[in-house]
N, C-alpha and C. Protein backbone atom coordinates (compact mmCIF):
# COMPACT_ATOMS: atom_id res chain seq x y z
N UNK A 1 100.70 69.21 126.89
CA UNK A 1 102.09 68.94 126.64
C UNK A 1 102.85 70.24 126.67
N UNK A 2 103.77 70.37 127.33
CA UNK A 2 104.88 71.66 127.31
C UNK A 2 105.98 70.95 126.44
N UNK A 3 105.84 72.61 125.60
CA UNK A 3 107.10 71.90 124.62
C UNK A 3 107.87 73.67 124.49
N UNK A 4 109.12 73.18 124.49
CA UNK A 4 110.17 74.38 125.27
C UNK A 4 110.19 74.85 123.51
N UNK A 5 110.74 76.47 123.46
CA UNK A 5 110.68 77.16 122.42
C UNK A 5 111.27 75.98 121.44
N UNK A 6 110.98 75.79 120.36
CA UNK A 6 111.26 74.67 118.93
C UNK A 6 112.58 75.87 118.73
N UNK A 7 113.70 75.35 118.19
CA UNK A 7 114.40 75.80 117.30
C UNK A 7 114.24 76.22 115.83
N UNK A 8 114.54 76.81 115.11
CA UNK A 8 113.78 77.62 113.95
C UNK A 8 115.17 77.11 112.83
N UNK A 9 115.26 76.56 111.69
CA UNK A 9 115.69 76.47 110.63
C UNK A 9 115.38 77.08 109.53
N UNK A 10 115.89 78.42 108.98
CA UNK A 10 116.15 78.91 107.77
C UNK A 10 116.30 78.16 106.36
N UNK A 11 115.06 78.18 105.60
CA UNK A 11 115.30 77.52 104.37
C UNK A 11 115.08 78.70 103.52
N UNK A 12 116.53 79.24 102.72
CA UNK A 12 116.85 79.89 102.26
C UNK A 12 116.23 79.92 100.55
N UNK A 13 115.69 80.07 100.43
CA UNK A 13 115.10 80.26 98.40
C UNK A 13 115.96 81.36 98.13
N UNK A 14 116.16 80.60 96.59
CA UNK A 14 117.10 81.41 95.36
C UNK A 14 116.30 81.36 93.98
N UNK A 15 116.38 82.40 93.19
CA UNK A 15 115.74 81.61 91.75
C UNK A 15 114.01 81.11 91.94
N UNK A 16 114.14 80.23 90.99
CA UNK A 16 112.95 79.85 90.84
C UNK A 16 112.64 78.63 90.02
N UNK A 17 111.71 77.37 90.18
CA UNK A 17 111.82 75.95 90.08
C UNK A 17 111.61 75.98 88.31
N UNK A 18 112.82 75.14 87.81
CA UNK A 18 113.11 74.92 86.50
C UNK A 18 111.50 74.32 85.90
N UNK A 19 111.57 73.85 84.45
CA UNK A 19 110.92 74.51 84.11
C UNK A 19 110.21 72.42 84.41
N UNK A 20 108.83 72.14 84.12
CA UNK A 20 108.23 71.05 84.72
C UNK A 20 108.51 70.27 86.86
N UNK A 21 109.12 71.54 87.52
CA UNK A 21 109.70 70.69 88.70
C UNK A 21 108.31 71.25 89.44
N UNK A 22 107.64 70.92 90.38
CA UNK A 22 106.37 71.25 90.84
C UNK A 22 106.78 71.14 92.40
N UNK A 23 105.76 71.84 93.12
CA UNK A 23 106.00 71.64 94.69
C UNK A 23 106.51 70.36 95.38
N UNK A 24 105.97 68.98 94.80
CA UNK A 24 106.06 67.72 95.03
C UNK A 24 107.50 67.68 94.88
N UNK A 25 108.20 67.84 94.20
CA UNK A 25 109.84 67.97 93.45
C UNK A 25 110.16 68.30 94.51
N UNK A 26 110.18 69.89 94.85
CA UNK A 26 111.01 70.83 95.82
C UNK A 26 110.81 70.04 97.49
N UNK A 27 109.37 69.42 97.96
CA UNK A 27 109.19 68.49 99.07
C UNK A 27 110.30 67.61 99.30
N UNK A 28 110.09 66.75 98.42
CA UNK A 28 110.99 65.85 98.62
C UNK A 28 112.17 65.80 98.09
N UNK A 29 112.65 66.54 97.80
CA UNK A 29 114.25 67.32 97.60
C UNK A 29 114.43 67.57 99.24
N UNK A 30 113.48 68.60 100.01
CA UNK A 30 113.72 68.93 100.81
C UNK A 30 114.18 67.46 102.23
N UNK A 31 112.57 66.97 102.19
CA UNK A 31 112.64 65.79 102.83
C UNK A 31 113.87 64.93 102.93
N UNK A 32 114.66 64.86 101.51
CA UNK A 32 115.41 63.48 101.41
C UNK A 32 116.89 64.06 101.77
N UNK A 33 116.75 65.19 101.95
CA UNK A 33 118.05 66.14 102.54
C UNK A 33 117.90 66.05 103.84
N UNK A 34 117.14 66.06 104.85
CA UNK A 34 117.00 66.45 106.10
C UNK A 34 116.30 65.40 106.73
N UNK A 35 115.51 64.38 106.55
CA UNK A 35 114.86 63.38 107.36
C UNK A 35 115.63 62.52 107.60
N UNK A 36 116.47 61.85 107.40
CA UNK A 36 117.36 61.03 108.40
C UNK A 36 118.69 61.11 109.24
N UNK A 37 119.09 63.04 108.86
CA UNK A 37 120.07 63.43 109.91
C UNK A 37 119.18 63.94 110.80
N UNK A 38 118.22 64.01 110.34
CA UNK A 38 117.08 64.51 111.50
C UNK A 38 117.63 66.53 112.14
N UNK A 39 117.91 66.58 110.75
CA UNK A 39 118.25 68.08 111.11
C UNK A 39 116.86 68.99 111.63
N UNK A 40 115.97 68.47 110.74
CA UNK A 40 114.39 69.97 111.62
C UNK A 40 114.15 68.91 112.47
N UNK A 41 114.29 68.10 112.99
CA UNK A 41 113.24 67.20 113.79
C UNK A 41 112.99 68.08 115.12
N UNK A 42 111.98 68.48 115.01
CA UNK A 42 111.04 69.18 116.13
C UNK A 42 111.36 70.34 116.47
N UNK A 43 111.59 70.91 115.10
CA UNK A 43 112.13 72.39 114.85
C UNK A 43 110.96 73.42 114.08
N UNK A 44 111.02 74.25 113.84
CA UNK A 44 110.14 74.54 112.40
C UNK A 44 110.75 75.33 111.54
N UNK A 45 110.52 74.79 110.36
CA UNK A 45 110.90 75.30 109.55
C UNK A 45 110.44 76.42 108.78
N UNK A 46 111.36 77.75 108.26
CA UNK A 46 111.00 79.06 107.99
C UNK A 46 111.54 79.35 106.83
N UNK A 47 110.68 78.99 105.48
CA UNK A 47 110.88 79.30 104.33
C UNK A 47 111.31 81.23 103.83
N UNK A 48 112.06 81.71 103.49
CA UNK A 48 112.38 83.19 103.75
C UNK A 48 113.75 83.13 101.82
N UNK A 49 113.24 84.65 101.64
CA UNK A 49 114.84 84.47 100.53
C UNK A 49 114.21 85.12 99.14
N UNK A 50 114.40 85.80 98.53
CA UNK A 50 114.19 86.44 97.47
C UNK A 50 113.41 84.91 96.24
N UNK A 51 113.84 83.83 96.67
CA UNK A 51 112.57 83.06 95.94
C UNK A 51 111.72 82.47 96.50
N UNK A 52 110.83 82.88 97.17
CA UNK A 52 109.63 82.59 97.34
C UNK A 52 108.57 83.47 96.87
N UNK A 53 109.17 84.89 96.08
CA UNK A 53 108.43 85.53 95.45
C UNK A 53 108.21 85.03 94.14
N UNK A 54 108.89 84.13 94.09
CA UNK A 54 108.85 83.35 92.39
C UNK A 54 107.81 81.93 92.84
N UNK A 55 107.12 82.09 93.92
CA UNK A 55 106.76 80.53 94.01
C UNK A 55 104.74 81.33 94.35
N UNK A 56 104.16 80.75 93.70
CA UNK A 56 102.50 81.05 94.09
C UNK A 56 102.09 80.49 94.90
N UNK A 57 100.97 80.95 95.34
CA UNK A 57 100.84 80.65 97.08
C UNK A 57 100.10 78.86 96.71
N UNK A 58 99.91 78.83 95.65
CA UNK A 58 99.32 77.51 95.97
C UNK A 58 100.55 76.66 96.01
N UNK A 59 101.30 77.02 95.05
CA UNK A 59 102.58 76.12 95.13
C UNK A 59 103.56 75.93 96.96
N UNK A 60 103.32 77.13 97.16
CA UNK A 60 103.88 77.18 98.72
C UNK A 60 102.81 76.11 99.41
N UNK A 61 101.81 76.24 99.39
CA UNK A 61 101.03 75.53 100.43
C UNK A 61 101.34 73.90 99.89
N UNK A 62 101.40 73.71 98.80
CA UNK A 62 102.16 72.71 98.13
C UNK A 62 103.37 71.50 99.07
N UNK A 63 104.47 72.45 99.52
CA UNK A 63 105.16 72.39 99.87
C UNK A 63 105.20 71.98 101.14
N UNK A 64 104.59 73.28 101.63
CA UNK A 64 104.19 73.53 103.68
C UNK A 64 103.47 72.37 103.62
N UNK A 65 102.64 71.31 102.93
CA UNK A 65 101.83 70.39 103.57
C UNK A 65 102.77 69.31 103.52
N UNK A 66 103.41 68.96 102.42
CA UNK A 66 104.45 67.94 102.72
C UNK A 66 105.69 68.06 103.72
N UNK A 67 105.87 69.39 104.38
CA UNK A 67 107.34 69.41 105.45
C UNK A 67 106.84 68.57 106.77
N UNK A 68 105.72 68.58 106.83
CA UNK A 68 105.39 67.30 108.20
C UNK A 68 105.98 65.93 107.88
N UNK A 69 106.48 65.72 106.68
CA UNK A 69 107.56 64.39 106.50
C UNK A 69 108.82 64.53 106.92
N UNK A 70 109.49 65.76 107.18
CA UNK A 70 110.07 65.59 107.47
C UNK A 70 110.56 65.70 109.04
N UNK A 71 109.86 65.70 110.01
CA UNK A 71 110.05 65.43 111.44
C UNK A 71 109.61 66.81 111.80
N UNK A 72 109.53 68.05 110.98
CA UNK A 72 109.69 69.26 112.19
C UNK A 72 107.89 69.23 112.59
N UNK A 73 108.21 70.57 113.38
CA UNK A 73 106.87 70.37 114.25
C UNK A 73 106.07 71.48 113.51
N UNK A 74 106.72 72.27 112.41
CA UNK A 74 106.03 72.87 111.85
C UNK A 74 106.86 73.87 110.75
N UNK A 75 105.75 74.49 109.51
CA UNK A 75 106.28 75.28 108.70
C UNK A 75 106.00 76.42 108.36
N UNK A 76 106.34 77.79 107.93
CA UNK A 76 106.03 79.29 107.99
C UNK A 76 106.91 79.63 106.70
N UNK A 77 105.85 80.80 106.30
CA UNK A 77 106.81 81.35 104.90
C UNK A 77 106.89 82.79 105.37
N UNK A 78 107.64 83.55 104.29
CA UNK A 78 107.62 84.57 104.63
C UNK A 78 106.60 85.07 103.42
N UNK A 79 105.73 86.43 104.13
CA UNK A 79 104.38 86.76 103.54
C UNK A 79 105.29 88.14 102.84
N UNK A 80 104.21 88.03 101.36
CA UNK A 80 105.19 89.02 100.90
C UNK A 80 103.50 89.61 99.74
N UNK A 81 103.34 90.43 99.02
CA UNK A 81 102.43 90.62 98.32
C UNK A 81 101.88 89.51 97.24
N UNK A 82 102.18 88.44 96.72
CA UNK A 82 101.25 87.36 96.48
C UNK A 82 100.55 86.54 97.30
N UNK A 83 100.72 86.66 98.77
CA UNK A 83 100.02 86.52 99.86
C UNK A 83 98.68 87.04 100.08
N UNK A 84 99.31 88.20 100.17
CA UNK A 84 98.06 89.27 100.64
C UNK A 84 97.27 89.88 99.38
N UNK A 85 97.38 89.03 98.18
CA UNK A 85 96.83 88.83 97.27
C UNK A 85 96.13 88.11 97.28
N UNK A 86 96.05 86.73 97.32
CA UNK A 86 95.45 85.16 97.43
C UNK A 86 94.67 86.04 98.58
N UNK A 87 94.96 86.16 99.58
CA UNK A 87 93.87 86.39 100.86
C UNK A 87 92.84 87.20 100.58
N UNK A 88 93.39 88.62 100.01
CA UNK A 88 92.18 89.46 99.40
C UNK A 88 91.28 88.53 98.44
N UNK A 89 91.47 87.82 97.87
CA UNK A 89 90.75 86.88 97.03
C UNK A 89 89.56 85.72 97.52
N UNK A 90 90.53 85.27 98.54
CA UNK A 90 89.84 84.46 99.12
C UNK A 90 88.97 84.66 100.78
């Protein structure tokens, strides 16, 4: 299948998720914003923004597994030192 460069959507993080809201929360927050204007649909989406340093990598992967609900063709964070933390680890 040829598929021409995807368009890239900026999901901007601020802050950091109040206090009981879990990856599942922030998913479908995301999802129920964007799946039926079909804004990422077959885009990918690029998590980036001074809060994602507030979010742990499990919680990110959290997240990145549920954005396939919402149509895009894929999801990316930006890698920052709790990254390359988890990796040294694992």
């Amino acid at each position: 299948w040829d598929i021409d460069y995807p368009g890239v959507v900026a999901v901007h993080l601020t802050g950091k998720p109040a206090p009981y809201v879990g990856p599942q929360d922030v998913a479908l927050a995301i999802i129920g914003a964007v799946f039926k204007n079909g804004y990422v649909k077959n885009k990918v989406m690029e998590f980036v923004g001074p809060g994602v340093s507030a979010l742990s990598t499990d919680f990110r992967n959290s997240v990145d597994v549920m954005t396939t609900e919402t149509t895009c063709l894929s999801s990316v964070w930006q890698t920052d030192e709790e990254v390359h933390n988890w990796l040294a680890l694992h």
